[in-house]
Structure formats: C-alpha cells, structure tokens
Protein backbone atom coordinates (compact mmCIF):
# COMPACT_ATOMS: atom_id res chain seq x y z
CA UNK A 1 -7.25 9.84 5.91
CA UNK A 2 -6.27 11.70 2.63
CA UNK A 3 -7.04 12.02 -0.56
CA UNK A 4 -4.53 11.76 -3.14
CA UNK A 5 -4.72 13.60 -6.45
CA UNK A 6 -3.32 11.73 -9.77
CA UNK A 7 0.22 13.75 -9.68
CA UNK A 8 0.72 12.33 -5.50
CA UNK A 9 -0.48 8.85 -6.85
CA UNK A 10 1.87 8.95 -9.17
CA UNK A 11 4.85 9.91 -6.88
CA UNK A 12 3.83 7.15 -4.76
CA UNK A 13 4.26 4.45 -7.31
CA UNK A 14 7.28 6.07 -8.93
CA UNK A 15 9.31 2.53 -8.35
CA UNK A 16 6.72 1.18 -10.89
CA UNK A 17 6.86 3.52 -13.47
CA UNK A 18 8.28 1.36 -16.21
CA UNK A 19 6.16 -2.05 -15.46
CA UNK A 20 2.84 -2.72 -17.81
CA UNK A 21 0.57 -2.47 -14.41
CA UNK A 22 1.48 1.06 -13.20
CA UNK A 23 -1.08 3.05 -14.20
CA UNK A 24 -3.74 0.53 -12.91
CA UNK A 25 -2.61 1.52 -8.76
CA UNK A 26 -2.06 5.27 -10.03
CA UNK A 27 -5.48 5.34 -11.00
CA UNK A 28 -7.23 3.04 -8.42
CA UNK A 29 -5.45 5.21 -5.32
CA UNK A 30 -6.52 8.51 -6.27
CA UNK A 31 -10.22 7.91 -7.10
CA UNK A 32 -11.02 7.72 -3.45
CA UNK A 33 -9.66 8.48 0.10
CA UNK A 34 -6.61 6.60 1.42
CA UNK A 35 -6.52 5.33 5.18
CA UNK A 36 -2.52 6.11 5.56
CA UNK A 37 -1.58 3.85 8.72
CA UNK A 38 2.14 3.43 10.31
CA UNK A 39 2.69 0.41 12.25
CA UNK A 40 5.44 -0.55 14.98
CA UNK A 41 6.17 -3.75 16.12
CA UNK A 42 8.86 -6.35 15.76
CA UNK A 43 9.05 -7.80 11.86
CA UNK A 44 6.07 -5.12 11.35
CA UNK A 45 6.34 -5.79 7.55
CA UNK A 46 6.45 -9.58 7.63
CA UNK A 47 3.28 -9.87 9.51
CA UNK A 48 1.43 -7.35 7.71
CA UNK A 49 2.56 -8.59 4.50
CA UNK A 50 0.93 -11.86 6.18
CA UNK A 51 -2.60 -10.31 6.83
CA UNK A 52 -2.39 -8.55 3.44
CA UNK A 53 -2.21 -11.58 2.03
CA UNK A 54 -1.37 -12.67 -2.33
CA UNK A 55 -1.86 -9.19 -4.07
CA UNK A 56 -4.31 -11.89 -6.37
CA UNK A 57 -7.09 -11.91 -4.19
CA UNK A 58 -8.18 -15.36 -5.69
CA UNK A 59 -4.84 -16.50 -4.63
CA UNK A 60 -4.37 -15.09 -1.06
CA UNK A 61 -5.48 -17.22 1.53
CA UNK A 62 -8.91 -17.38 3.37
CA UNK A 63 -9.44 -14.67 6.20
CA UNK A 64 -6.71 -12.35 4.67
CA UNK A 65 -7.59 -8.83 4.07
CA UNK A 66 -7.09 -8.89 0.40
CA UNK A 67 -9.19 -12.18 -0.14
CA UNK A 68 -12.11 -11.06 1.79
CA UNK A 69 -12.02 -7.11 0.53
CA UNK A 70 -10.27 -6.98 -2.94
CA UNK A 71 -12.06 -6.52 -6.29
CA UNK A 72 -9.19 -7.89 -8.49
CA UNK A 73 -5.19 -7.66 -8.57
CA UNK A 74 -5.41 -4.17 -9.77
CA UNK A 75 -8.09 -3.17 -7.26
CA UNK A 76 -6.86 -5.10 -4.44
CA UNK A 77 -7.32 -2.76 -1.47
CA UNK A 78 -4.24 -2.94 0.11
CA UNK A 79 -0.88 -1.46 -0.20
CA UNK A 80 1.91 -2.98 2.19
CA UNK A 81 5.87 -1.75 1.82
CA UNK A 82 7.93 -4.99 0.82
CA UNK A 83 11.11 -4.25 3.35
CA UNK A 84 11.95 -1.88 5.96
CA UNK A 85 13.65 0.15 3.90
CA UNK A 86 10.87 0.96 1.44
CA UNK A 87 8.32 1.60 4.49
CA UNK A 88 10.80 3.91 5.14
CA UNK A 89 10.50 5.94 1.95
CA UNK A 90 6.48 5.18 1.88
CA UNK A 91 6.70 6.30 5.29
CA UNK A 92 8.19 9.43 4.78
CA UNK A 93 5.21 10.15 1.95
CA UNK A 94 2.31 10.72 4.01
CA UNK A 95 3.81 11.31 7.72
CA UNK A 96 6.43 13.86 9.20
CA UNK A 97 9.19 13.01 10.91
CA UNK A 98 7.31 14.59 14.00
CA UNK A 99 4.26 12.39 13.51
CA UNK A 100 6.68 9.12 13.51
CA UNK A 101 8.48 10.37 16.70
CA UNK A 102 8.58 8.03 19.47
C-alpha cells in the first residue's frame, strides 16, 4: 500500500499526457492510498484485464470488479497494464527488481 503524491501520479500516467482524460486518473490516484499488486501466472494480463472488466463501469460486464466497485470511467477503481511490456514499465514503478525476484 502507498500513497502517491500528484508529481508520482503524474509519472505514472506519463503515456497519457497529451489525451483530454489525463488529469482525471492523475487526480483520482493520488487522493487516496493505492493497493500496488504484481501478479504471475500464464497470460496474467489477459485474465486480469478480464476481471477488470470495460474501464465504463456501465459497460463492463456483471460480477467484474469495475462494474460492481467503480464510480464512473474516470473513477473506475482499477488500473490494469494493457501488454506485458507495459506491466513491465508499471512494474518497475512501485516494486524493485529484488521484490519481483523469483
């Protein structure tokens, strides 16, 4: 559990800098505490992406985590990396190599 402050919020959603909604996650994610979690298993960001479900909560499908626990789009609860590669980098944000070891 963390907390991050505006400025790490920011860093976090650096991809999105340039798109109309970034400063809606920026602020949402650092006006509470953040429950960082790594998982490992086989197509780990497929099946989360799965339970996540439709980052519109009145979209996403009944029994997902977004549907049952999200306020809106913009305060939907959840954050999920879209590909390996970027749970790499998101990864990397809030665990050491040394806490990812095997």
């Amino acid at each position: 559990m963390t907390r991050l402050n505006r400025l790490q919020a920011e860093g976090f959603y650096a991809v999105h800098r340039e798109r109309p909604f970034y400063a809606s996650p920026v602020k949402f994610m650092s006006e509470g505490p953040t429950a960082a979690v790594a998982l490992e298993r086989e197509d780990a960001v497929a099946k989360l992406r799965e339970i996540m479900g439709a980052a519109n909560p009145a979209s996403a499908m009944e029994g997902t985590i977004r549907r049952r626990y999200a306020e809106s789009i913009e305060r939907n609860c959840i954050h999920g990396s879209d590909a390996p590669e970027t749970a790499e980098v998101e990864l990397a944000y809030f665990f050491s190599t040394l806490d990812l070891a095997e």
